[in-house]
N, C-alpha and C. Protein backbone atom coordinates (compact mmCIF):
# COMPACT_ATOMS: atom_id res chain seq x y z
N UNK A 1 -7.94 -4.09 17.70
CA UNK A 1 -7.84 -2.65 17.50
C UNK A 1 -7.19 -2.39 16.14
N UNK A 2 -8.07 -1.69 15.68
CA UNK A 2 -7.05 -0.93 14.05
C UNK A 2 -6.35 -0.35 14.16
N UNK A 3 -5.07 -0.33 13.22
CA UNK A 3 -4.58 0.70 13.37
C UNK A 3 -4.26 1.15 11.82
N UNK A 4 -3.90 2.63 11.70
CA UNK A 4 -3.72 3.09 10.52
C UNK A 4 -2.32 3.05 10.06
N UNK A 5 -1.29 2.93 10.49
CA UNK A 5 0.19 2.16 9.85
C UNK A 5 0.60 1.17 10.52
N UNK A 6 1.45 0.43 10.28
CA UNK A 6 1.93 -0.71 10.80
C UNK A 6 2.93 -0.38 11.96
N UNK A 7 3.17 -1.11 13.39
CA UNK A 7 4.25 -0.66 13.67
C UNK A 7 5.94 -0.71 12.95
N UNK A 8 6.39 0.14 14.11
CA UNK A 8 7.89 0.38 13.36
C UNK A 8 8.91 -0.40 13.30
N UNK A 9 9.69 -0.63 12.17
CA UNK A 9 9.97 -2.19 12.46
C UNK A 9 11.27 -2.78 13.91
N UNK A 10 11.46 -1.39 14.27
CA UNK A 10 12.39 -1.75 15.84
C UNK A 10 11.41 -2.60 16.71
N UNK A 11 10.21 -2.69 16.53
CA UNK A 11 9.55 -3.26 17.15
C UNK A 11 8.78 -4.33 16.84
N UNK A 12 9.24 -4.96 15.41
CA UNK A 12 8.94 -5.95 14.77
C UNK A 12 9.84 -7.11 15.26
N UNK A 13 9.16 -8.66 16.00
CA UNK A 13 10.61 -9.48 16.26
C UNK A 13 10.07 -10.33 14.83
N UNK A 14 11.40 -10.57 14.93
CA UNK A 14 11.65 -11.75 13.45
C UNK A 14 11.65 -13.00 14.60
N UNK A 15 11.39 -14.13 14.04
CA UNK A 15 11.08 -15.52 14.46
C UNK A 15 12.14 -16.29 13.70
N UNK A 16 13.21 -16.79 14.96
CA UNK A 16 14.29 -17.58 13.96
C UNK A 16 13.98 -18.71 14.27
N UNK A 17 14.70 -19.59 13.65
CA UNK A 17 14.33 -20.90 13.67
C UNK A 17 15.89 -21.77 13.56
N UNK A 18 15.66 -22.40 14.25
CA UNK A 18 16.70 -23.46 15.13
C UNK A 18 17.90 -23.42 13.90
N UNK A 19 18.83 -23.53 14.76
CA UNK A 19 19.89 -23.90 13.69
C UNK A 19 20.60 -25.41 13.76
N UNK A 20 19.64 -26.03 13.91
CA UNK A 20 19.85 -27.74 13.32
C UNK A 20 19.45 -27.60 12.47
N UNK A 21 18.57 -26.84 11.96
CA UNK A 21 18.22 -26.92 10.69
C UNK A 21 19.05 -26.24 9.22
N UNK A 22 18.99 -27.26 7.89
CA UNK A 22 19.98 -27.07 6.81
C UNK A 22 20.45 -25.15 6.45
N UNK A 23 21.30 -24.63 6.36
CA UNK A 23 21.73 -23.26 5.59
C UNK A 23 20.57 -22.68 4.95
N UNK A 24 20.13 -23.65 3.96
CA UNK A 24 19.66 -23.15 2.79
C UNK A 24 17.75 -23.10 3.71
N UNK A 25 17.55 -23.76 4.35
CA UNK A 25 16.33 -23.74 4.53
C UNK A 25 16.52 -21.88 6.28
N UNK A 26 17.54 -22.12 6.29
CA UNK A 26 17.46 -21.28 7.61
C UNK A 26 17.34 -19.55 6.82
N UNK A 27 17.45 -19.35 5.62
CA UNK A 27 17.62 -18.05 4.84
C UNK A 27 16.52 -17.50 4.52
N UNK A 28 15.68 -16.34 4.58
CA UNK A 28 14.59 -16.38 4.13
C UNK A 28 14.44 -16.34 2.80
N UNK A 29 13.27 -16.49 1.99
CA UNK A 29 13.00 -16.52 0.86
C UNK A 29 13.30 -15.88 -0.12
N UNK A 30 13.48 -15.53 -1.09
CA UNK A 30 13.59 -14.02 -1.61
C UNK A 30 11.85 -13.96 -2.19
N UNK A 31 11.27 -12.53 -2.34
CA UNK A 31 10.16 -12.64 -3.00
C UNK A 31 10.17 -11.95 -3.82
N UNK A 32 10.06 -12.27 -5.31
CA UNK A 32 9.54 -11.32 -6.38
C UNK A 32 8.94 -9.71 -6.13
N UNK A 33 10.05 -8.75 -6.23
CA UNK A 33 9.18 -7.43 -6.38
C UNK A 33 9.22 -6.75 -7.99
N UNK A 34 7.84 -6.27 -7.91
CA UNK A 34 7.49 -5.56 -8.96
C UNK A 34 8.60 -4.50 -9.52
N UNK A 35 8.52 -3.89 -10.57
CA UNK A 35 9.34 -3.30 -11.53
C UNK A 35 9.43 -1.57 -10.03
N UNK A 36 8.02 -1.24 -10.18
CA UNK A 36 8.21 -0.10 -9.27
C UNK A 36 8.37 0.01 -8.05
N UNK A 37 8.59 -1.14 -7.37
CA UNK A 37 8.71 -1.18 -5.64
C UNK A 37 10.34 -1.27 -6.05
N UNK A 38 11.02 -2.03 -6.89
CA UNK A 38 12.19 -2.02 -7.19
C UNK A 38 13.12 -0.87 -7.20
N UNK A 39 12.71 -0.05 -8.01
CA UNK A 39 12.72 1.72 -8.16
C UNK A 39 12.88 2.07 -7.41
N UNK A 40 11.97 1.88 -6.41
CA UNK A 40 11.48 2.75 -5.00
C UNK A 40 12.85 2.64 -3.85
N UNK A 41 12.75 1.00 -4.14
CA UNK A 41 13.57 0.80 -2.84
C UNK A 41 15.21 0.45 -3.19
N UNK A 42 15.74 1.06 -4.22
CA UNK A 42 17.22 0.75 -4.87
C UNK A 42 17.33 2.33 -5.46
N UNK A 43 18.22 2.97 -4.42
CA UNK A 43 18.58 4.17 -5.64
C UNK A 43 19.23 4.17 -7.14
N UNK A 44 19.76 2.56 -7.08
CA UNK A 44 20.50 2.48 -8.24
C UNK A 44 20.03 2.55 -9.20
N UNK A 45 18.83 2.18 -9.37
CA UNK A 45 17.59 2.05 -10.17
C UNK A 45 17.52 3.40 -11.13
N UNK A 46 17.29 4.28 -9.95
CA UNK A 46 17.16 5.44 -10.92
C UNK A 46 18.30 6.57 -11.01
N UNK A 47 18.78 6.89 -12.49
CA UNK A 47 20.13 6.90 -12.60
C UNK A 47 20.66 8.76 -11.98
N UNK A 48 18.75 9.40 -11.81
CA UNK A 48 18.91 10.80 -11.75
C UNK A 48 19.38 11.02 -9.92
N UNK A 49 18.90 9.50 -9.54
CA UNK A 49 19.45 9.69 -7.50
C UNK A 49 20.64 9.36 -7.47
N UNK A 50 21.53 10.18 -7.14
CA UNK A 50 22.87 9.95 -6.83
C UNK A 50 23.21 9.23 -5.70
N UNK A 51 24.01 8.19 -5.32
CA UNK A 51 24.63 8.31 -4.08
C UNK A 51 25.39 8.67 -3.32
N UNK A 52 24.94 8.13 -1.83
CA UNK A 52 26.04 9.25 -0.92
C UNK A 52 27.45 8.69 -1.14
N UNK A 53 26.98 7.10 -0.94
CA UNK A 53 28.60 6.53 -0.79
C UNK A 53 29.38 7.13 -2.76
N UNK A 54 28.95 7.60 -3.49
CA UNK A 54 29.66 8.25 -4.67
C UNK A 54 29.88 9.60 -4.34
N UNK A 55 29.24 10.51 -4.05
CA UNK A 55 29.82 11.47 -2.99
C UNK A 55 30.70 11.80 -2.35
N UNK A 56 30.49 10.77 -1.32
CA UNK A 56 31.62 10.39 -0.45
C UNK A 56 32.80 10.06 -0.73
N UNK A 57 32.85 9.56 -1.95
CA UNK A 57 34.20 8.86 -2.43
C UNK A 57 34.89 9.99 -3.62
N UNK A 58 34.12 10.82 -4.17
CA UNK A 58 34.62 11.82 -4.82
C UNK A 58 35.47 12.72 -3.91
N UNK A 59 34.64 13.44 -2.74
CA UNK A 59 35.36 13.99 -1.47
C UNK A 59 36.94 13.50 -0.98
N UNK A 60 36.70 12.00 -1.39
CA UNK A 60 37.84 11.26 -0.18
C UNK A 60 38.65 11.50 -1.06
N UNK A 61 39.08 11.04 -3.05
CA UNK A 61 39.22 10.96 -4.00
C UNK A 61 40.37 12.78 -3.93
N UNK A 62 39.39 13.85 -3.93
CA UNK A 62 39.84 15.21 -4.20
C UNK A 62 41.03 15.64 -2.59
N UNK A 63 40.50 15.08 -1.62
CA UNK A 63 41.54 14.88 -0.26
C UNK A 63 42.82 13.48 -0.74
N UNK A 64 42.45 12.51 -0.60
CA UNK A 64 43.89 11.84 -1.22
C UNK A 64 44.74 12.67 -2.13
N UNK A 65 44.10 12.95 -3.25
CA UNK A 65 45.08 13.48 -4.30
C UNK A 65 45.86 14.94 -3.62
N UNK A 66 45.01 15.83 -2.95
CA UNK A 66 46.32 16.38 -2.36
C UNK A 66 46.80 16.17 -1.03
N UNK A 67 46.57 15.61 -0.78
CA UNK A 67 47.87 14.75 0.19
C UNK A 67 48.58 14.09 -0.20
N UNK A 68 48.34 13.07 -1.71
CA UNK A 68 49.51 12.66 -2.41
C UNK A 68 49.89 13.50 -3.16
N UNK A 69 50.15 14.71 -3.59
CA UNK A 69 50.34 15.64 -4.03
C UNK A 69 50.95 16.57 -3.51
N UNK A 70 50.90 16.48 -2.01
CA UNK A 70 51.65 17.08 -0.97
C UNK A 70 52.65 16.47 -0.46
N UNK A 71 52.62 15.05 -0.80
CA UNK A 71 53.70 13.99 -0.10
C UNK A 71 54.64 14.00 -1.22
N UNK A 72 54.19 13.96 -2.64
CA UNK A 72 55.38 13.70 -3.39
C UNK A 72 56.29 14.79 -3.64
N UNK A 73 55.34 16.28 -3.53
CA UNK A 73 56.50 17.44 -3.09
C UNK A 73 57.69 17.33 -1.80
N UNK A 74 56.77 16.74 -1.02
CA UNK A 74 58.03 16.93 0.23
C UNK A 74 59.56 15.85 0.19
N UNK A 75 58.83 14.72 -0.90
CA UNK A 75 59.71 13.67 -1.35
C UNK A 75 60.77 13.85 -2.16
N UNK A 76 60.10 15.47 -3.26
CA UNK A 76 61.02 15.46 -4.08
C UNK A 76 62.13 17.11 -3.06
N UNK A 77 61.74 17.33 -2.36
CA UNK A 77 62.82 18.38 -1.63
C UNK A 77 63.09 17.33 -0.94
N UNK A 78 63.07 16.32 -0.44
CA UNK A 78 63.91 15.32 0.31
C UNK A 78 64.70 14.76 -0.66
N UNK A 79 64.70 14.37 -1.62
CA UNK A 79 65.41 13.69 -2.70
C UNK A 79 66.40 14.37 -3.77
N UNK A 80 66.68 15.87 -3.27
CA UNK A 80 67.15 16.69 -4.16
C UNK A 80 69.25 16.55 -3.39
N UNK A 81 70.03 16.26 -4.01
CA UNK A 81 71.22 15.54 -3.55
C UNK A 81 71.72 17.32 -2.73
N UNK A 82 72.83 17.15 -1.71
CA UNK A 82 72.92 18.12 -0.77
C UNK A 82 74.55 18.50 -1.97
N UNK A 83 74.71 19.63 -2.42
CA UNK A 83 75.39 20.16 -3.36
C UNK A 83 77.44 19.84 -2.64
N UNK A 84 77.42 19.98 -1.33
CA UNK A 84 78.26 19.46 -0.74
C UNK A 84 79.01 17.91 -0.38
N UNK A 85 78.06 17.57 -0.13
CA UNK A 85 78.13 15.83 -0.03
C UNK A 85 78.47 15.68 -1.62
N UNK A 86 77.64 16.03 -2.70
CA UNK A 86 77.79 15.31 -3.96
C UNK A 86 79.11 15.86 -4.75
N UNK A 87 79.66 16.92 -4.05
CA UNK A 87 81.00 17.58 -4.95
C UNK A 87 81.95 16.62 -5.04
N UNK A 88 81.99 15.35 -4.63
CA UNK A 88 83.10 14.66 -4.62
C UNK A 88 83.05 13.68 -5.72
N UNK A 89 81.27 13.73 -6.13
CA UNK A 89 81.36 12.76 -7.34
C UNK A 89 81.19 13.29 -9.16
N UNK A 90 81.52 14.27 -8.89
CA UNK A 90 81.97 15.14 -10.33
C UNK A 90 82.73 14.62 -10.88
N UNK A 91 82.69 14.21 -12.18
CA UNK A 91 83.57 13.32 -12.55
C UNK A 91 85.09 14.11 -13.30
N UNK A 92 85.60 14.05 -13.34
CA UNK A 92 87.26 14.06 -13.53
C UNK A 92 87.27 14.47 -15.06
N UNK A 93 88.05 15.74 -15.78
CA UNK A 93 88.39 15.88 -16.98
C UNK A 93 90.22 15.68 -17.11
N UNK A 94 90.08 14.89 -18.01
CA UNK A 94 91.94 14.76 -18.09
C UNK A 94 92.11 15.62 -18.83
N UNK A 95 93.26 16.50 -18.88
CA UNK A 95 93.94 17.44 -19.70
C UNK A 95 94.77 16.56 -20.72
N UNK A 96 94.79 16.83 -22.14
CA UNK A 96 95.92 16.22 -22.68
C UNK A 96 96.69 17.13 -23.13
């Protein structure tokens, strides 16, 4: 029976092969692709497709910074000396 696309590949089984056999022979091949299947199938390729995971990391990037930006405020009102506690270390003028 023909068919007009191939099935989908959830329904493609791959055929493994024993693992007595060496690393290098158990890997599949790599095969030479053309300049434009390359393109096709690597967004990196083409510099006008952005990615998500760069996206994504700009997002995470603009959220860190203010939350570290929010943490080092609360660090520096935690770190500001209590005007009471520190009156005792004013240092001393002698009269002559």
């Amino acid at each position: 029976q023909y068919r007009s696309r191939p099935p989908p590949a959830s329904r493609l089984r791959r055929r493994r092969l024993p693992l007595s056999l060496p690393h290098e022979l158990r890997q599949p091949a790599a095969t030479p692709r053309s300049r434009s299947t390359r393109s096709l199938l690597s967004p990196s390729a083409d510099p006008r497709v952005r990615r998500p995971s760069v996206a994504m990391a700009n997002t995470l990037r603009l959220y860190l910074t203010c939350i570290r930006n929010t943490l080092e405020a609360a660090m520096c009102l935690q770190n500001f000396p209590c005007q009471e506690v520190e009156r005792h270390n004013k240092p001393e003028v002698e009269l002559k």
